[in-house]
C-alpha atoms as a PDB file:
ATOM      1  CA  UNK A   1       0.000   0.000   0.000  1.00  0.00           C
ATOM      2  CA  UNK A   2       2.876   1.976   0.933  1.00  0.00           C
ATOM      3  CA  UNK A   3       3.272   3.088  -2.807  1.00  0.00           C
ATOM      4  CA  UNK A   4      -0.295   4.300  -3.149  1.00  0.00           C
ATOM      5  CA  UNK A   5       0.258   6.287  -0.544  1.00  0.00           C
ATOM      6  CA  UNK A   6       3.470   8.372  -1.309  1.00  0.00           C
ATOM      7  CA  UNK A   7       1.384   8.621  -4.852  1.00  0.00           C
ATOM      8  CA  UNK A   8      -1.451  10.400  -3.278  1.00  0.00           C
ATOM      9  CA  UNK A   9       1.333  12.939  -0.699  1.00  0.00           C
ATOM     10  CA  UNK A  10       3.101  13.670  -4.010  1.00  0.00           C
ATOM     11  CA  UNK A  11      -0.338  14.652  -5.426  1.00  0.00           C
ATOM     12  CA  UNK A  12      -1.161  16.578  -3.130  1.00  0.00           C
ATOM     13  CA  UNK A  13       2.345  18.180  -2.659  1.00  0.00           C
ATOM     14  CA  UNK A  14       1.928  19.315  -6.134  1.00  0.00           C
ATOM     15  CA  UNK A  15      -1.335  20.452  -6.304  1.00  0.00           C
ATOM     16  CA  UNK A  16      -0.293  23.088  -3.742  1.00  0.00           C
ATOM     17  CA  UNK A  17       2.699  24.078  -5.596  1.00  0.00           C
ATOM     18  CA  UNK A  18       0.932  24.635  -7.877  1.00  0.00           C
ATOM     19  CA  UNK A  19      -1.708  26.781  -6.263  1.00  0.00           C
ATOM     20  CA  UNK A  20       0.981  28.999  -4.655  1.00  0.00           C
ATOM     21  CA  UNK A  21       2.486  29.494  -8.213  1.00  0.00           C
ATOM     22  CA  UNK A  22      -0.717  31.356  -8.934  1.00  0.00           C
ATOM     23  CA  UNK A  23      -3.423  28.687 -10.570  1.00  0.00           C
ATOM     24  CA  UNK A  24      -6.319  30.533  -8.553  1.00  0.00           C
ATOM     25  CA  UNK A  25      -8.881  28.020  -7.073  1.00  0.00           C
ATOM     26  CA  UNK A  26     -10.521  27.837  -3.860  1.00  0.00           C
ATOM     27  CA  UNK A  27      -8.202  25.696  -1.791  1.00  0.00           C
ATOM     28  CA  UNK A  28      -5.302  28.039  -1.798  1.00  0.00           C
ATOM     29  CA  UNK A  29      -8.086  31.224  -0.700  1.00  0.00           C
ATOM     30  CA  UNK A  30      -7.139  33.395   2.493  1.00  0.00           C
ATOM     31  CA  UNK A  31     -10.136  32.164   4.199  1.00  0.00           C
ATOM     32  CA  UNK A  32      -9.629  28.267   3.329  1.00  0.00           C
ATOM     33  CA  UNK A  33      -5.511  28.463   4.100  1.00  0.00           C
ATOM     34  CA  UNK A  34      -6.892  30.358   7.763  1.00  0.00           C
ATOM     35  CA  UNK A  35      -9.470  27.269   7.652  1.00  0.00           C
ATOM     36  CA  UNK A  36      -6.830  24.849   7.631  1.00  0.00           C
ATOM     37  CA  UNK A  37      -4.485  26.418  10.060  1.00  0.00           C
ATOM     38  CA  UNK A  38      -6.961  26.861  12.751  1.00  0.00           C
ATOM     39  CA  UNK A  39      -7.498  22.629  12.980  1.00  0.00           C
ATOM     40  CA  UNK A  40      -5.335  21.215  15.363  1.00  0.00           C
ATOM     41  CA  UNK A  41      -4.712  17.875  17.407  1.00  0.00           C
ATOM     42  CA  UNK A  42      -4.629  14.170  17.315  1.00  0.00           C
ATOM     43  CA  UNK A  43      -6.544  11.545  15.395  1.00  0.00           C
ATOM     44  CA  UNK A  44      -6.191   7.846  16.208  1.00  0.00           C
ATOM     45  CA  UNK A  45      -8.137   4.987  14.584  1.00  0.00           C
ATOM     46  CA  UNK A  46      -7.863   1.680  14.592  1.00  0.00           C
ATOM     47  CA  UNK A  47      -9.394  -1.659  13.491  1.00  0.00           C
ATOM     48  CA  UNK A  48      -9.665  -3.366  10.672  1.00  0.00           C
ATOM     49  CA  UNK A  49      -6.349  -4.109   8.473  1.00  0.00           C
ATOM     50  CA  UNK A  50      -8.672  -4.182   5.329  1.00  0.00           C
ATOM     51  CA  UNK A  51     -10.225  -0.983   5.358  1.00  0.00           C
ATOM     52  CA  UNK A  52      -6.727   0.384   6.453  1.00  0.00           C
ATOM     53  CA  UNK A  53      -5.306   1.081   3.596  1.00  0.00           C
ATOM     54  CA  UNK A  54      -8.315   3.192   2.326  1.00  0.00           C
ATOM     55  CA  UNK A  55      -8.581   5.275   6.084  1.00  0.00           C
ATOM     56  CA  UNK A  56      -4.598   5.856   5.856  1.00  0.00           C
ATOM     57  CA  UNK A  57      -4.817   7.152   2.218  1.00  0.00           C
ATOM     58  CA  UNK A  58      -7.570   9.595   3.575  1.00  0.00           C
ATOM     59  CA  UNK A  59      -5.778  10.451   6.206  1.00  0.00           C
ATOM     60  CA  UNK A  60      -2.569  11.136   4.003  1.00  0.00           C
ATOM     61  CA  UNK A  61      -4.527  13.133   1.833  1.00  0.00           C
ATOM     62  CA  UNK A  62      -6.481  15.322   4.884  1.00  0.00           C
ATOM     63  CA  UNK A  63      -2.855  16.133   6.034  1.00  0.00           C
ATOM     64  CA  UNK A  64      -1.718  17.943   3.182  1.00  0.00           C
ATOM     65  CA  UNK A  65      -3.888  20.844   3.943  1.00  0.00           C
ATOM     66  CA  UNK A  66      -3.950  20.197   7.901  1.00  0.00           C
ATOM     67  CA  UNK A  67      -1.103  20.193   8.881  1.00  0.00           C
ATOM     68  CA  UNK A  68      -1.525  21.156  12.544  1.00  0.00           C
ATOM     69  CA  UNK A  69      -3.621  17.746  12.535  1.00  0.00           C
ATOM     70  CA  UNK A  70      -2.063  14.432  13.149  1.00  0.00           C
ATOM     71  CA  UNK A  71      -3.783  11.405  12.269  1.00  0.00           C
ATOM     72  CA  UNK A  72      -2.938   8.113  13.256  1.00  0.00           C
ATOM     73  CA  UNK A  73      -3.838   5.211  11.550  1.00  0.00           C
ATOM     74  CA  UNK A  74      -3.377   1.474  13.230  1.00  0.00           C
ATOM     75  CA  UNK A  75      -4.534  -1.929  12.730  1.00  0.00           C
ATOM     76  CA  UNK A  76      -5.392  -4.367  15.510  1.00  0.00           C
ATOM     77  CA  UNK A  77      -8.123  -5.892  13.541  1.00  0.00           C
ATOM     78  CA  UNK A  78     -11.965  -5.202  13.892  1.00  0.00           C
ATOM     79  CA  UNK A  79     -12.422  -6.447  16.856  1.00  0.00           C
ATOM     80  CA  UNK A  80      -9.307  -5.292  18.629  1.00  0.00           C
ATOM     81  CA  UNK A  81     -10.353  -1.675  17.472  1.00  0.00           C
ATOM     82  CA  UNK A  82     -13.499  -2.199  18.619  1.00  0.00           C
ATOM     83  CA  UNK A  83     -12.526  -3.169  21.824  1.00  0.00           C
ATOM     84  CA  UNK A  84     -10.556  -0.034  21.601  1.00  0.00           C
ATOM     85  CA  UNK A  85     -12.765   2.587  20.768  1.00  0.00           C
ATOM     86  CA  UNK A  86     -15.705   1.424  22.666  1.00  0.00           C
ATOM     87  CA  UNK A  87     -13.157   2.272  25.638  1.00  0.00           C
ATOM     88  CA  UNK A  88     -13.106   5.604  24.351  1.00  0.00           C
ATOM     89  CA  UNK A  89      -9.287   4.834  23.259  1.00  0.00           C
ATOM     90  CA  UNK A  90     -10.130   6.132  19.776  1.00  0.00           C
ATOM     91  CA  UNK A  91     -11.811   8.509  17.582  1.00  0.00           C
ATOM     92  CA  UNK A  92     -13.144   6.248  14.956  1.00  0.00           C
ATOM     93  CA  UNK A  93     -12.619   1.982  14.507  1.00  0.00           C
ATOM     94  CA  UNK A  94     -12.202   1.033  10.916  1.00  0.00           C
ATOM     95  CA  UNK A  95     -14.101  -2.473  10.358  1.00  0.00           C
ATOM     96  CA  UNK A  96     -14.387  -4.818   8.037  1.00  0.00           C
ATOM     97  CA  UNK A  97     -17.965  -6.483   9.475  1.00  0.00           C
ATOM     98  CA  UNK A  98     -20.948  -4.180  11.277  1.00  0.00           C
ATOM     99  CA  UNK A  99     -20.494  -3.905  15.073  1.00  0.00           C
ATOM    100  CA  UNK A 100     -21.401  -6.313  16.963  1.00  0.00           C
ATOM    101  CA  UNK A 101     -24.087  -6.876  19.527  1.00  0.00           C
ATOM    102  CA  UNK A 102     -21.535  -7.127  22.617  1.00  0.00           C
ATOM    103  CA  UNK A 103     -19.886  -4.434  20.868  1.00  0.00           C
ATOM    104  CA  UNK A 104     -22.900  -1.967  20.521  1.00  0.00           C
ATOM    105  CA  UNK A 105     -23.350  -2.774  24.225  1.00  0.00           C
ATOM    106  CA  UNK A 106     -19.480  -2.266  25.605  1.00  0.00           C
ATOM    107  CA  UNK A 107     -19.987   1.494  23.663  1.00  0.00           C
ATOM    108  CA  UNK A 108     -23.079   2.088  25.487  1.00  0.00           C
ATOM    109  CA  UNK A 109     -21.747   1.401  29.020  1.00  0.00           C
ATOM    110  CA  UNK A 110     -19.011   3.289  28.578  1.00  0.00           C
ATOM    111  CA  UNK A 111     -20.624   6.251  26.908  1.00  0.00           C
ATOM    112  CA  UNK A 112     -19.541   5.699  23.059  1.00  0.00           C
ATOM    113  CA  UNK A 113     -22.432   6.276  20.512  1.00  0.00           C
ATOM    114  CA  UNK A 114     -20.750   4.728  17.693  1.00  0.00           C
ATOM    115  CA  UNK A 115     -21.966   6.009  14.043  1.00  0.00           C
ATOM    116  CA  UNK A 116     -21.919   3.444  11.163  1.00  0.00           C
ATOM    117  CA  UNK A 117     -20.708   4.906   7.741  1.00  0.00           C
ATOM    118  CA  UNK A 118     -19.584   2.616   4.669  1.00  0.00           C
ATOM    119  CA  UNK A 119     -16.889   3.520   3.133  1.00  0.00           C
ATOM    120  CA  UNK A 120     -16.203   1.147   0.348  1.00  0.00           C
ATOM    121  CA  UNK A 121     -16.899  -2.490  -1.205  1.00  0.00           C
ATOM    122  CA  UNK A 122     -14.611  -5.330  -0.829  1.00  0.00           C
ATOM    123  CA  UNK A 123     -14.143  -9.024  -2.309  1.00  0.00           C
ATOM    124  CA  UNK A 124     -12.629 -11.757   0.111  1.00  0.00           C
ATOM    125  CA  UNK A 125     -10.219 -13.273  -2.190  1.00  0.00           C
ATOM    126  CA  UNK A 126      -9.002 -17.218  -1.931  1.00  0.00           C
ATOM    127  CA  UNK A 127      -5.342 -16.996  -2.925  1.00  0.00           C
ATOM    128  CA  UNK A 128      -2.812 -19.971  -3.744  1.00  0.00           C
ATOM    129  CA  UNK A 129       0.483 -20.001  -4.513  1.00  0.00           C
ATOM    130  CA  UNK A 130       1.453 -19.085  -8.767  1.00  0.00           C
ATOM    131  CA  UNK A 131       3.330 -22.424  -8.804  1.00  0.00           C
ATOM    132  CA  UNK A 132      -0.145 -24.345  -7.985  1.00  0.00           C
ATOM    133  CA  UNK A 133      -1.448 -25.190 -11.434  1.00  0.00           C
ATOM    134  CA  UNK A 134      -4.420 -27.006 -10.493  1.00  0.00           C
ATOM    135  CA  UNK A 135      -6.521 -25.222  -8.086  1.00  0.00           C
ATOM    136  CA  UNK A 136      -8.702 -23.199 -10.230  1.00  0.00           C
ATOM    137  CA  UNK A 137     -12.040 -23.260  -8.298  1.00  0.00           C
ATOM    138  CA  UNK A 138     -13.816 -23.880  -5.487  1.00  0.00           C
ATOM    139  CA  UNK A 139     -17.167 -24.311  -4.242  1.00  0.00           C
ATOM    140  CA  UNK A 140     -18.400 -22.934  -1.225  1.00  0.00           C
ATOM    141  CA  UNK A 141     -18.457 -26.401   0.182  1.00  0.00           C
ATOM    142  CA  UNK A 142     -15.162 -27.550  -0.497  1.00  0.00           C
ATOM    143  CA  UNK A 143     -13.921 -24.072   1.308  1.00  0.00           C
ATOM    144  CA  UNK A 144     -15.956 -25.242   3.816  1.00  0.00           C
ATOM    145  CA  UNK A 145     -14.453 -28.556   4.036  1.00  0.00           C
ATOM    146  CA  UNK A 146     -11.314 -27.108   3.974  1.00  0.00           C
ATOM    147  CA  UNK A 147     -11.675 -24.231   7.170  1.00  0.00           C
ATOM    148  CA  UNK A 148     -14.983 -25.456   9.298  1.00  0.00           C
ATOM    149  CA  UNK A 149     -14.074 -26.544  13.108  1.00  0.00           C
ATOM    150  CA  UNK A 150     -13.817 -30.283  12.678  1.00  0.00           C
ATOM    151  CA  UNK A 151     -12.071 -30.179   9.364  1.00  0.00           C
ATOM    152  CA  UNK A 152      -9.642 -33.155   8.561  1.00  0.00           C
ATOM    153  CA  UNK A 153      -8.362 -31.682   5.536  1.00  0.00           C
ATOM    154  CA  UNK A 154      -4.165 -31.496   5.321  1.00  0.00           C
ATOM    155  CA  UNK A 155      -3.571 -32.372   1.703  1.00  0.00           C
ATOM    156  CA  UNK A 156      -4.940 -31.609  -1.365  1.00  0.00           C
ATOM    157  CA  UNK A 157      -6.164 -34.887  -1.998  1.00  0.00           C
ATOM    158  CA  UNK A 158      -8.408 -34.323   0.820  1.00  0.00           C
ATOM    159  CA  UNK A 159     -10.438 -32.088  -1.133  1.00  0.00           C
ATOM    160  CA  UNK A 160     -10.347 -33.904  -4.550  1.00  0.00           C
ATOM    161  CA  UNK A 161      -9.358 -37.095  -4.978  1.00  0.00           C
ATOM    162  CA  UNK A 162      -7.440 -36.556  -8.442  1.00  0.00           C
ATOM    163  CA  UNK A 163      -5.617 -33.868  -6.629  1.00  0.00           C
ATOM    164  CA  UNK A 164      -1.633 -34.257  -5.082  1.00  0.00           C
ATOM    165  CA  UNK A 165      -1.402 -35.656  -1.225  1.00  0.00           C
ATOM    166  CA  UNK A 166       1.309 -32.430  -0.383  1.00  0.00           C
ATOM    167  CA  UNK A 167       0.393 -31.111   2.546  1.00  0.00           C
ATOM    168  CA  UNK A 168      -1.542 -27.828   2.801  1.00  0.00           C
ATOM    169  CA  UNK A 169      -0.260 -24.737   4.075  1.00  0.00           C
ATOM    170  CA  UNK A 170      -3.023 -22.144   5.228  1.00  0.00           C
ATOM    171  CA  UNK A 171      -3.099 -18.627   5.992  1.00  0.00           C
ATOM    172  CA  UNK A 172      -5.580 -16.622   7.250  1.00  0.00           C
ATOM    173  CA  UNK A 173      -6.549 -13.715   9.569  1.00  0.00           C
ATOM    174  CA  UNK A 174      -6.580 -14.063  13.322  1.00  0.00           C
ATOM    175  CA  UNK A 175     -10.029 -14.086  15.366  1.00  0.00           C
ATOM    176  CA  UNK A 176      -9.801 -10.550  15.996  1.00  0.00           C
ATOM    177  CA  UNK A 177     -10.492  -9.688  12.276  1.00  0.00           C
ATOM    178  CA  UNK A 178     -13.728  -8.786  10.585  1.00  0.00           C
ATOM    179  CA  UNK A 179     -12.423 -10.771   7.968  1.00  0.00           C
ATOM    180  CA  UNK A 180     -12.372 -13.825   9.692  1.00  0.00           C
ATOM    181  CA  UNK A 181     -15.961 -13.163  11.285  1.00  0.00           C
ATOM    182  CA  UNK A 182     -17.390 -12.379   7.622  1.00  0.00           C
ATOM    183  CA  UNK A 183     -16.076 -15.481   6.218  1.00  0.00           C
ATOM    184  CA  UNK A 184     -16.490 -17.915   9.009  1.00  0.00           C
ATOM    185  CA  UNK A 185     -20.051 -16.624   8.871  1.00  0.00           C
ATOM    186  CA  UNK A 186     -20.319 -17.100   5.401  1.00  0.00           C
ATOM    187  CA  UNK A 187     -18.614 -20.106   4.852  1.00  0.00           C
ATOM    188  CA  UNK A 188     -18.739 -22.477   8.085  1.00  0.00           C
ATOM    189  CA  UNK A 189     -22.047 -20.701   9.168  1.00  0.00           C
ATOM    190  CA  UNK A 190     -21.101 -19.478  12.143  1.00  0.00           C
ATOM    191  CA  UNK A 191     -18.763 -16.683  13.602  1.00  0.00           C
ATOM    192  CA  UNK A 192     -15.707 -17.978  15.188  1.00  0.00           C
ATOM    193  CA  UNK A 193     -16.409 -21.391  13.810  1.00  0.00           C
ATOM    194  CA  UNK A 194     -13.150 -22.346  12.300  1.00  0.00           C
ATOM    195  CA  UNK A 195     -10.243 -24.547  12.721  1.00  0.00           C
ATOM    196  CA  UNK A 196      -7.259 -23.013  14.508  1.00  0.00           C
ATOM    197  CA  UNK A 197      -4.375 -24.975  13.047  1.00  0.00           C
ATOM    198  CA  UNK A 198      -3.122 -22.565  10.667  1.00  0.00           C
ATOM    199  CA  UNK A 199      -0.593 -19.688  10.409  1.00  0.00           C
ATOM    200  CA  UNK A 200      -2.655 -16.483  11.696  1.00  0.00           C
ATOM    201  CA  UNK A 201      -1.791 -13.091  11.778  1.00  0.00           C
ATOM    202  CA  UNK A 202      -3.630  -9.191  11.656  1.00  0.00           C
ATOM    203  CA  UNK A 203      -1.461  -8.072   8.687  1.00  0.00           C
ATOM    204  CA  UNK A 204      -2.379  -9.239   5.252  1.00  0.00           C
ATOM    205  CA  UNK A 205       1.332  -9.229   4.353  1.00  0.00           C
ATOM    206  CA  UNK A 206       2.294 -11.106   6.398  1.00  0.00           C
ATOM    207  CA  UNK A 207      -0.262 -13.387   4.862  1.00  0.00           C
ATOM    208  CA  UNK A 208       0.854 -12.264   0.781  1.00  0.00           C
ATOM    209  CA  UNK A 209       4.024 -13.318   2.459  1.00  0.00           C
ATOM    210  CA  UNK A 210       3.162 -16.716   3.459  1.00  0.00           C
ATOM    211  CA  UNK A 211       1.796 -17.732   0.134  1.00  0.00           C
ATOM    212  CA  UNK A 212       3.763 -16.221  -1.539  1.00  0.00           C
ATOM    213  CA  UNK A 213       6.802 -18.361  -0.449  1.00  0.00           C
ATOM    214  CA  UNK A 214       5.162 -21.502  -0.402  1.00  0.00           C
ATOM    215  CA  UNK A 215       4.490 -23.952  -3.007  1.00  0.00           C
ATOM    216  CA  UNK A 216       1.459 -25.443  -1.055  1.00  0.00           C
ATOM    217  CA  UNK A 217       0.499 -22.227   0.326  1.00  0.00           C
ATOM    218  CA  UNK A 218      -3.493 -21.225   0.625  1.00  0.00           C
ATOM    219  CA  UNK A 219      -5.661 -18.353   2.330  1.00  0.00           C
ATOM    220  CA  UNK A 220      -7.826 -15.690   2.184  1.00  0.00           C
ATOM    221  CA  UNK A 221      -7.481 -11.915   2.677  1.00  0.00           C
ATOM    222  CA  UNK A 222      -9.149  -8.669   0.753  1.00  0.00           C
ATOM    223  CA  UNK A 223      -9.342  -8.342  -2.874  1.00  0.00           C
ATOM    224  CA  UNK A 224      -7.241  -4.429  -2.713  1.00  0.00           C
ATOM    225  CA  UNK A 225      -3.739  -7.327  -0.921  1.00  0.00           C
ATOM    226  CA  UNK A 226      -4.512  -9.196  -4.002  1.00  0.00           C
ATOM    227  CA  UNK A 227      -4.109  -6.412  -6.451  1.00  0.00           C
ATOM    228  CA  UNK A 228      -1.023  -5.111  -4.820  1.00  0.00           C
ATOM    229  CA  UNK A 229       0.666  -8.420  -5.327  1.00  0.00           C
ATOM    230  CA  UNK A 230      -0.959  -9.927  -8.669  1.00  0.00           C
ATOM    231  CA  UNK A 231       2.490 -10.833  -9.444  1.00  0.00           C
ATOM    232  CA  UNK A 232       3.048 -13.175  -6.477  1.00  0.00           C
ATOM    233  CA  UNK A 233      -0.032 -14.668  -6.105  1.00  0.00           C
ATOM    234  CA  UNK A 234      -2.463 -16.743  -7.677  1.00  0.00           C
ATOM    235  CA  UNK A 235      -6.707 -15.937  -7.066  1.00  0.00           C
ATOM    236  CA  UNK A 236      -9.118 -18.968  -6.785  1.00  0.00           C
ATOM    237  CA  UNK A 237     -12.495 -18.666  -8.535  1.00  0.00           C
ATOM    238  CA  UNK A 238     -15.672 -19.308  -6.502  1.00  0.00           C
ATOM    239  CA  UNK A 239     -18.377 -21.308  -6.911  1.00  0.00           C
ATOM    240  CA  UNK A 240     -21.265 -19.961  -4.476  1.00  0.00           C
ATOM    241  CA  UNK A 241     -24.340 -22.085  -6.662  1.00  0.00           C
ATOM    242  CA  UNK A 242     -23.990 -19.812  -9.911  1.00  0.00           C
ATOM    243  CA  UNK A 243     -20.977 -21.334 -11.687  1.00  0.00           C
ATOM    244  CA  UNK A 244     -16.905 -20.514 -10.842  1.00  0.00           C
ATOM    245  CA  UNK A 245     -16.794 -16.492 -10.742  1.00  0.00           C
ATOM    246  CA  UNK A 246     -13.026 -14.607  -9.919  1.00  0.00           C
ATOM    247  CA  UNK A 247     -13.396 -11.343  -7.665  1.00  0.00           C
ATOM    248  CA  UNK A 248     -13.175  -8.349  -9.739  1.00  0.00           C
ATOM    249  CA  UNK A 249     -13.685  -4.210  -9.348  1.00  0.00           C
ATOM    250  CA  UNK A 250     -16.606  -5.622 -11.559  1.00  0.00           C
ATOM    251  CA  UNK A 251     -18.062  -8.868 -10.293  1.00  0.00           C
ATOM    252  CA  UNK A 252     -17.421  -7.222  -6.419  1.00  0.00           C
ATOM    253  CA  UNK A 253     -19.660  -4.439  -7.715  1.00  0.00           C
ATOM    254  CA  UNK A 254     -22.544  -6.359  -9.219  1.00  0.00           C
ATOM    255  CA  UNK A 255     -22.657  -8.617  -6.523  1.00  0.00           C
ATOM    256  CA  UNK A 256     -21.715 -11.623  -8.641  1.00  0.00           C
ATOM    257  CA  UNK A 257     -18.711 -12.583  -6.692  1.00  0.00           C
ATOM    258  CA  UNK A 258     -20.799 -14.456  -4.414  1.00  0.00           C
ATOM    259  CA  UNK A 259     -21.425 -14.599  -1.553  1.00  0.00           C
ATOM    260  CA  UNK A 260     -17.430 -13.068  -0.025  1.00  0.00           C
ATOM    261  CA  UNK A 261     -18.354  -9.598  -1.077  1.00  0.00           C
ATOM    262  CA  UNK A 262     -18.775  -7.010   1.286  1.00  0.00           C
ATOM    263  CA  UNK A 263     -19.155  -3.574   2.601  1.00  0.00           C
ATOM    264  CA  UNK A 264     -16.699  -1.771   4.288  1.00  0.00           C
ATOM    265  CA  UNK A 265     -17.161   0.779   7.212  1.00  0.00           C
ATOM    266  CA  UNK A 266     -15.791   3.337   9.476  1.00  0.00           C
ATOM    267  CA  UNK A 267     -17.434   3.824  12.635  1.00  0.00           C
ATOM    268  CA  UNK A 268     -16.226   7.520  14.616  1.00  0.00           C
ATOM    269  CA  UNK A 269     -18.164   8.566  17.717  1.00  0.00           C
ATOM    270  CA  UNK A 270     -20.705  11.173  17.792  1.00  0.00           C
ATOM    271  CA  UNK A 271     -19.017  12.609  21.077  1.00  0.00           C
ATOM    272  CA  UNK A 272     -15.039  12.896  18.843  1.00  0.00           C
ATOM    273  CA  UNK A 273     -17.193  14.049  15.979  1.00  0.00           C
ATOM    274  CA  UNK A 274     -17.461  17.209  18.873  1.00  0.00           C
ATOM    275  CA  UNK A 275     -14.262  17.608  17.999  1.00  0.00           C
ATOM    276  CA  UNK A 276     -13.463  20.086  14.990  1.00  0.00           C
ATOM    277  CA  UNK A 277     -10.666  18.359  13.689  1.00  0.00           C
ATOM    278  CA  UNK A 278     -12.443  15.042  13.484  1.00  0.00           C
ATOM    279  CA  UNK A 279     -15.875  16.318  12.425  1.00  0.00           C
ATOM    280  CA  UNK A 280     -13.402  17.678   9.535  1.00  0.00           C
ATOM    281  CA  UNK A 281     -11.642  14.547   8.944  1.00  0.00           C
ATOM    282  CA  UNK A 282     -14.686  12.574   8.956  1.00  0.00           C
ATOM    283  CA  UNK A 283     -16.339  15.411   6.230  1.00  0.00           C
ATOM    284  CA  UNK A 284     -13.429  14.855   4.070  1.00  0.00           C
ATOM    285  CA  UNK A 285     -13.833  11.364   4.543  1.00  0.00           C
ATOM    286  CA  UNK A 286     -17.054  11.117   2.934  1.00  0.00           C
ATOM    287  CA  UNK A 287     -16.397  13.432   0.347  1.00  0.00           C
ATOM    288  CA  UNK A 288     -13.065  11.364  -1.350  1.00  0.00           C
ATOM    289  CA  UNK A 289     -12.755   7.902   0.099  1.00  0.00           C
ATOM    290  CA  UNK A 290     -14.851   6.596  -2.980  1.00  0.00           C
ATOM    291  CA  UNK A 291     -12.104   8.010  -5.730  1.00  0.00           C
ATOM    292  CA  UNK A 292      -9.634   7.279  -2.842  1.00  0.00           C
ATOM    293  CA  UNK A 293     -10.447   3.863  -2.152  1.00  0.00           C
ATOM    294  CA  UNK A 294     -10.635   2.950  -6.332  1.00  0.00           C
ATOM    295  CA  UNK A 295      -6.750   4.275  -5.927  1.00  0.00           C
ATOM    296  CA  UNK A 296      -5.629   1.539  -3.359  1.00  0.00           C
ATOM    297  CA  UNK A 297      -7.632  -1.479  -4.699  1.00  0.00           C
ATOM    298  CA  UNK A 298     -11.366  -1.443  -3.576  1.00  0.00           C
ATOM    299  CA  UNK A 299     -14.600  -1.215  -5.171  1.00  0.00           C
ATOM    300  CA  UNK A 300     -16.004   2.748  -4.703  1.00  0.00           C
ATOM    301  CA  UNK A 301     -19.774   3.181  -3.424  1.00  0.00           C
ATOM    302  CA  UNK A 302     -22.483   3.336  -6.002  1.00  0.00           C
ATOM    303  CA  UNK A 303     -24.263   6.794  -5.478  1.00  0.00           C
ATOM    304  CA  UNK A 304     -27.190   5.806  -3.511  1.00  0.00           C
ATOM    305  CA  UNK A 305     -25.133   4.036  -0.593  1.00  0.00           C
ATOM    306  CA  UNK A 306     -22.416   7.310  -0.627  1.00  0.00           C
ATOM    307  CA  UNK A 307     -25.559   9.752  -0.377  1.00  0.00           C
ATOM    308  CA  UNK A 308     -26.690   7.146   2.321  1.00  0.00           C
ATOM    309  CA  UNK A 309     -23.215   7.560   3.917  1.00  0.00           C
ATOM    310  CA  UNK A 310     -22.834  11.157   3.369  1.00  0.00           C
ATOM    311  CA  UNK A 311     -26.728  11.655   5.248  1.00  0.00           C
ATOM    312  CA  UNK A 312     -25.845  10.151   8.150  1.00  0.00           C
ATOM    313  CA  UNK A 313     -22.638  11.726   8.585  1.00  0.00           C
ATOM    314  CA  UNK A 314     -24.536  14.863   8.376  1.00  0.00           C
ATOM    315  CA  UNK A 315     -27.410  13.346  11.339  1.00  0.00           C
ATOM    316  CA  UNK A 316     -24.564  12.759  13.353  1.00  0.00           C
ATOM    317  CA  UNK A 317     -22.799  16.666  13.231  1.00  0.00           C
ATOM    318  CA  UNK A 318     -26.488  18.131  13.471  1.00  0.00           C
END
């Protein structure tokens, strides 16, 4: 992600060169430039490591013309970051899943009205490794087979006869991530019902990593990892009932991939929103994450869901 980012400070960089060379428009205005230097203070979010690279370009972007505004950008997962700013630890949890009952309840006792804003669609992409030339597909069924609780799957052959008996490597998110909720849910049927006996970890590359290196490797992360690393990894089609569909900007869209595409959210607190500098950082949020999110892999909003976004942005500063 890291080069998507410098792409966007370097864009911005110029833009006000450019400005301050004379090119007129309202961002380099008296009153804007007074705007800008009157925000002040710290940001921190947290959460999910999928909608992280979307929140970070945002806030890369915000701190071009803010500079007297820090934002910090983390990832401990979704539920780590919830855990986090329903403890009033943070201004805003990025998340990969809606909050969660025991979630929704932690933020009330402590105070936290949480307010639920997509920012983007995302695929959950099965990867293998490039050197695998045989796994092509897979039903929802086989994956099944492959992560639910009781599994006995450790080869290949396991999950088609005609297939070799190596032994299986998998990688996938830790329990903390919304990733892992969504597809447990979707997959095995159940949140948190999946087998433990494979490498884990909260950042996807360390997970492009893992497959990456391995022969045997298999896993599942966000479609935008994917992209970044075309060249060292290998996507599985799925098979949800409808025939063997890859995740694309276009199937993810449509709804066609089937069922591992998602929304994404970001979820700041009406009492930071009190804040100036967040309820500006939030604004801006809404107003560019869709072309800014297209930038670092992921699937912008159609215009009725950013309007729906946008509205209750605007509830929550009333």
């Amino acid at each position: 992600m890291a080069v998507h980012l410098r792409h966007f400070a370097l864009l911005g960089a110029a833009a006000i060169l450019v400005a301050a060379c004379g090119s007129g428009g309202a961002a380099s205005s008296p009153d804007a430039s007074a705007s800008h230097a009157a925000l002040s203070g710290d940001i921190r979010i947290d959460g999910s490591s999928t909608v992280y690279p979307i929140t970070e370009a945002v806030a890369e972007e915000f701190q071009i013309d803010n500079r007297g505004v820090r934002v910090t950008v983390a990832f401990s997962g979704t539920g780590g970051g919830f855990k986090k700013f329903c403890e009033g630890k943070t201004a805003a949890n990025d998340a990969s899943r809606p909050i969660k009952k025991d979630e929704a309840e932690l933020c009330a006792t402590n105070g936290v009205d949480p307010v639920e804003i997509e920012a983007a669609f995302d695929g959950l992409s099965v990867l293998v490794n490039p050197a695998n030339d045989f796994v092509t597909c897979l039903t929802t069924g086989e994956l099944k087979k492959i992560w639910d609780q009781d599994s006995t799957v450790r080869t290949w052959q396991d999950i088609r006869a005609e297939w070799p008996a190596d032994v299986i490597r998998l990688f996938g998110p830790g329990a903390d991530s919304g990733t892992f909720d969504y597809f447990t849910e979707e997959i095995n049927g159940e949140t948190d019902r999946s087998r433990s006996d494979y490498t884990q970890s909260e950042d996807d590359n360390a997970l492009v990593s893992g497959i990456a290196k391995d022969v045997n490797g298999f896993g599942y992360f966000g479609f935008a990892y994917y992209e970044e690393n075309a060249d060292k990894l290998k996507l599985v089609e799925i098979d949800g009932g409808s025939g063997c569909v890859a995740p694309s900007r276009e199937t993810i869209a449509d709804g066609s991939y089937a069922p591992l595409s998602r929304p994404l959210y970001i979820y700041p607190s009406t009492q930071s929103l009190n804040r100036p500098e967040v309820a500006a950082f939030m604004q801006f949020y809404v107003d560019h994450a869709s072309a800014l999110a297209a930038e670092v892999g992921y699937v912008e909003l159609p215009p009725d869901r950013l309007q729906k976004a946008k509205d209750a942005l605007a509830e929550a500063l009333r």
